[in-house]
Protein backbone atom coordinates (compact mmCIF):
# COMPACT_ATOMS: atom_id res chain seq x y z
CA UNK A 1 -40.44 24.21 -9.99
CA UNK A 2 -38.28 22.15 -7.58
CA UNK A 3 -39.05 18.80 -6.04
CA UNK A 4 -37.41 18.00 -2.70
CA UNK A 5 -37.71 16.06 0.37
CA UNK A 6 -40.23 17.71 3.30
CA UNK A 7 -37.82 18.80 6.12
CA UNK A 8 -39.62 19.70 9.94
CA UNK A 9 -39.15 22.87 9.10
CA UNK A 10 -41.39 22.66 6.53
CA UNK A 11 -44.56 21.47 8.54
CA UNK A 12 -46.79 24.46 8.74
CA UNK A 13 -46.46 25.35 5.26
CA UNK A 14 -47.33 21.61 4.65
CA UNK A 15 -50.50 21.91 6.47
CA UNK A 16 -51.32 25.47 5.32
CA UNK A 17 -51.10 23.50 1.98
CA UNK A 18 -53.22 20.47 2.91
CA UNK A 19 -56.25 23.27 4.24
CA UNK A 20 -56.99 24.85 1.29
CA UNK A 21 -57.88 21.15 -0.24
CA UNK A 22 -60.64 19.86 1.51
CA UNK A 23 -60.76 16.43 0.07
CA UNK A 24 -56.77 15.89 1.60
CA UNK A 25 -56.59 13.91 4.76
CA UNK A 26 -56.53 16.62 7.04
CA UNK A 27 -53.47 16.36 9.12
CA UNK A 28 -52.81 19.24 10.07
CA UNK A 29 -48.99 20.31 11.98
CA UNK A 30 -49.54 17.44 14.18
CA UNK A 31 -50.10 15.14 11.57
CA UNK A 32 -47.54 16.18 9.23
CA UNK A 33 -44.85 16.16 12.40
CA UNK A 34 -45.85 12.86 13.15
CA UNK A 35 -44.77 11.22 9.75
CA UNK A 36 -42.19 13.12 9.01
CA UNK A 37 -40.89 11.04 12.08
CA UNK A 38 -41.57 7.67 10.61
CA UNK A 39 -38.56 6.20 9.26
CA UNK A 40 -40.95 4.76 6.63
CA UNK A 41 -41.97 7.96 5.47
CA UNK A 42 -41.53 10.25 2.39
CA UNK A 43 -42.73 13.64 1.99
CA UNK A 44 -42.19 15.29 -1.33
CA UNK A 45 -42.29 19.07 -1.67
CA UNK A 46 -43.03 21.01 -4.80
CA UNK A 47 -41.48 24.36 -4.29
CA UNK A 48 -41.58 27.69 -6.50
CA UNK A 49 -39.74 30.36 -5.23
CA UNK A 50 -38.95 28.74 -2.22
CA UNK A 51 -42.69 28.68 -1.12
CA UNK A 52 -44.36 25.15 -1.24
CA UNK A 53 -46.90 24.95 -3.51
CA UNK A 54 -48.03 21.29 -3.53
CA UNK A 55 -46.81 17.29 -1.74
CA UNK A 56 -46.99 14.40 -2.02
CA UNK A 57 -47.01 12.01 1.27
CA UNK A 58 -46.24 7.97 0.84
CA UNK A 59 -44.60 4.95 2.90
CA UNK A 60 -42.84 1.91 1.77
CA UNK A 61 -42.19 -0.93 3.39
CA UNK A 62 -40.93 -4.22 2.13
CA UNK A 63 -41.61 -3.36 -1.51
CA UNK A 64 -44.58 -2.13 -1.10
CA UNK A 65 -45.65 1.22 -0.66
CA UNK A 66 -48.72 3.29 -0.49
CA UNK A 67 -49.49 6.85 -1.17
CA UNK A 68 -50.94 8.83 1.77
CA UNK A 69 -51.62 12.37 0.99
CA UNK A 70 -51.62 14.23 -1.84
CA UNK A 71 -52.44 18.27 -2.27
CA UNK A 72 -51.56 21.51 -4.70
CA UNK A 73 -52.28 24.36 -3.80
CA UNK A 74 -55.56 25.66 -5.97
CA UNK A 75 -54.47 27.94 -8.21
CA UNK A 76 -51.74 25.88 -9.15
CA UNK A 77 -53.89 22.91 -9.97
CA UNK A 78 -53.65 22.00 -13.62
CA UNK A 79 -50.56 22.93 -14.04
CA UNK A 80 -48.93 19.45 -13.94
CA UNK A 81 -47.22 19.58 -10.34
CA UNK A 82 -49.99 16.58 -9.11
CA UNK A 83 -48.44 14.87 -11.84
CA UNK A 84 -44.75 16.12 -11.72
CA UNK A 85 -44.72 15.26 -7.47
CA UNK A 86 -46.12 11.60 -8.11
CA UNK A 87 -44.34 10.69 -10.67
CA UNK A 88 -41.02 12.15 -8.79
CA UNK A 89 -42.12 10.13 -5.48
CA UNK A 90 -42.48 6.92 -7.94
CA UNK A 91 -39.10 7.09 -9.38
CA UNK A 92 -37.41 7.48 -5.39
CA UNK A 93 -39.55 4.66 -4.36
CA UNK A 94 -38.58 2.49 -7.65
CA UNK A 95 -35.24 3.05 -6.77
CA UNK A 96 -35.37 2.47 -3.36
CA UNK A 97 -36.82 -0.68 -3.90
CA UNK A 98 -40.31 -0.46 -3.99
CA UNK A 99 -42.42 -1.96 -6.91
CA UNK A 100 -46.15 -2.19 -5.59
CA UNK A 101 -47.97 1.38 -4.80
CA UNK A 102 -51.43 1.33 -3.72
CA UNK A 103 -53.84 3.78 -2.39
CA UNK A 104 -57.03 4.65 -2.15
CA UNK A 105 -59.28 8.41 -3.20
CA UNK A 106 -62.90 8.94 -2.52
CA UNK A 107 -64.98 7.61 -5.31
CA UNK A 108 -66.26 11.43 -5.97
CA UNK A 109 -63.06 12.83 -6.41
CA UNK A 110 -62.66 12.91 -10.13
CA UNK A 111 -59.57 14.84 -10.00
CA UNK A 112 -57.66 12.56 -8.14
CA UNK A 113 -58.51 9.66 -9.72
CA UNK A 114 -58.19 11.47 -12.95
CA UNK A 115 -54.17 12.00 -11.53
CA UNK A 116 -53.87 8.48 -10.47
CA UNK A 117 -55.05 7.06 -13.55
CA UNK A 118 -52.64 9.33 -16.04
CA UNK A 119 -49.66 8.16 -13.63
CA UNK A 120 -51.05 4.16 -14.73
CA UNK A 121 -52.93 3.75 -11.74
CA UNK A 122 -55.35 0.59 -12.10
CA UNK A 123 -58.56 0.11 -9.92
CA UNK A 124 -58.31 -2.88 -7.36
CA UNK A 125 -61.51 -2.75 -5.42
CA UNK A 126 -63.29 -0.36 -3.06
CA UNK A 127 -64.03 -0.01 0.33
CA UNK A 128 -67.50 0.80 1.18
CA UNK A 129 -68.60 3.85 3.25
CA UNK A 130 -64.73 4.57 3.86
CA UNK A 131 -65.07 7.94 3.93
CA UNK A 132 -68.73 8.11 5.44
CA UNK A 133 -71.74 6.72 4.66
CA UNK A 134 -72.19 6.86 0.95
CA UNK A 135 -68.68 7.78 0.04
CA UNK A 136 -66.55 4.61 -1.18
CA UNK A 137 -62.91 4.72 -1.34
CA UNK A 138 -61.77 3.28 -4.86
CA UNK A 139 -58.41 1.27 -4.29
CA UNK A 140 -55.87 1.46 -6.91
CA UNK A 141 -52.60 0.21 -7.82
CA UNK A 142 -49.77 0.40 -9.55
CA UNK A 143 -46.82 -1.82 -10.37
CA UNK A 144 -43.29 -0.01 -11.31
């Protein structure tokens, strides 16, 4: 498996990605052209064979960052590259100055927060009916 930066290029096998995991933000090309513009913005791409398999999507700013979008493609879930992509996009951030990541994951989706937590993840709050009536976001955090 290789880990690299998202190029343009890269945008509808991004999204093609991000639509077989309905719990991901939804994007879409649009969405995925859009922050790849923002100077903010990192993409990380977990390739095999050349074919992208799984990202991760963050921003930092001022220290802080905060992690966007997150997908693998499903039959290459549980096979670490959640885990492998986050933990890459924390190192770049670390040494690009960042030290606070947040984020936030619907409070039903145990696999997520199941990733979040085994990258030291800590829960911060939640945000009621953030994903529609019902369905909190949990807000985590992590200092690196």
């Amino acid at each position: 498996m290789i880990l690299r930066r998202a190029m343009p290029a890269d945008v509808s096998a991004l999204a093609r990605v991000e639509s077989t995991r309905p719990q991901a933000a939804g994007w879409g090309r649009s969405g995925f052209e859009s922050e790849l513009a923002q100077p903010c913005a990192q993409i990380w791409c977990a390739c095999e064979e050349e074919k992208i398999i799984g990202f991760a999507a963050l921003r930092a700013a001022a220290g802080n960052a905060e992690v966007l979008n997150v997908a693998v493609l499903p039959d290459c879930g549980g096979k670490g590259v959640g885990f492998a992509l986050l933990s890459h996009a924390l190192e770049k951030l670390k040494k690009s100055g960042s030290w606070r990541i947040s984020l936030e994951a619907a409070q039903d989706n145990g696999p997520a927060l199941a990733l979040y937590r085994k990258a030291g993840f800590t829960p911060l709050g939640r945000r009621k009916d953030f994903y529609g009536p019902g369905r909190d976001a949990v807000v985590l955090g992590v200092e690196i």
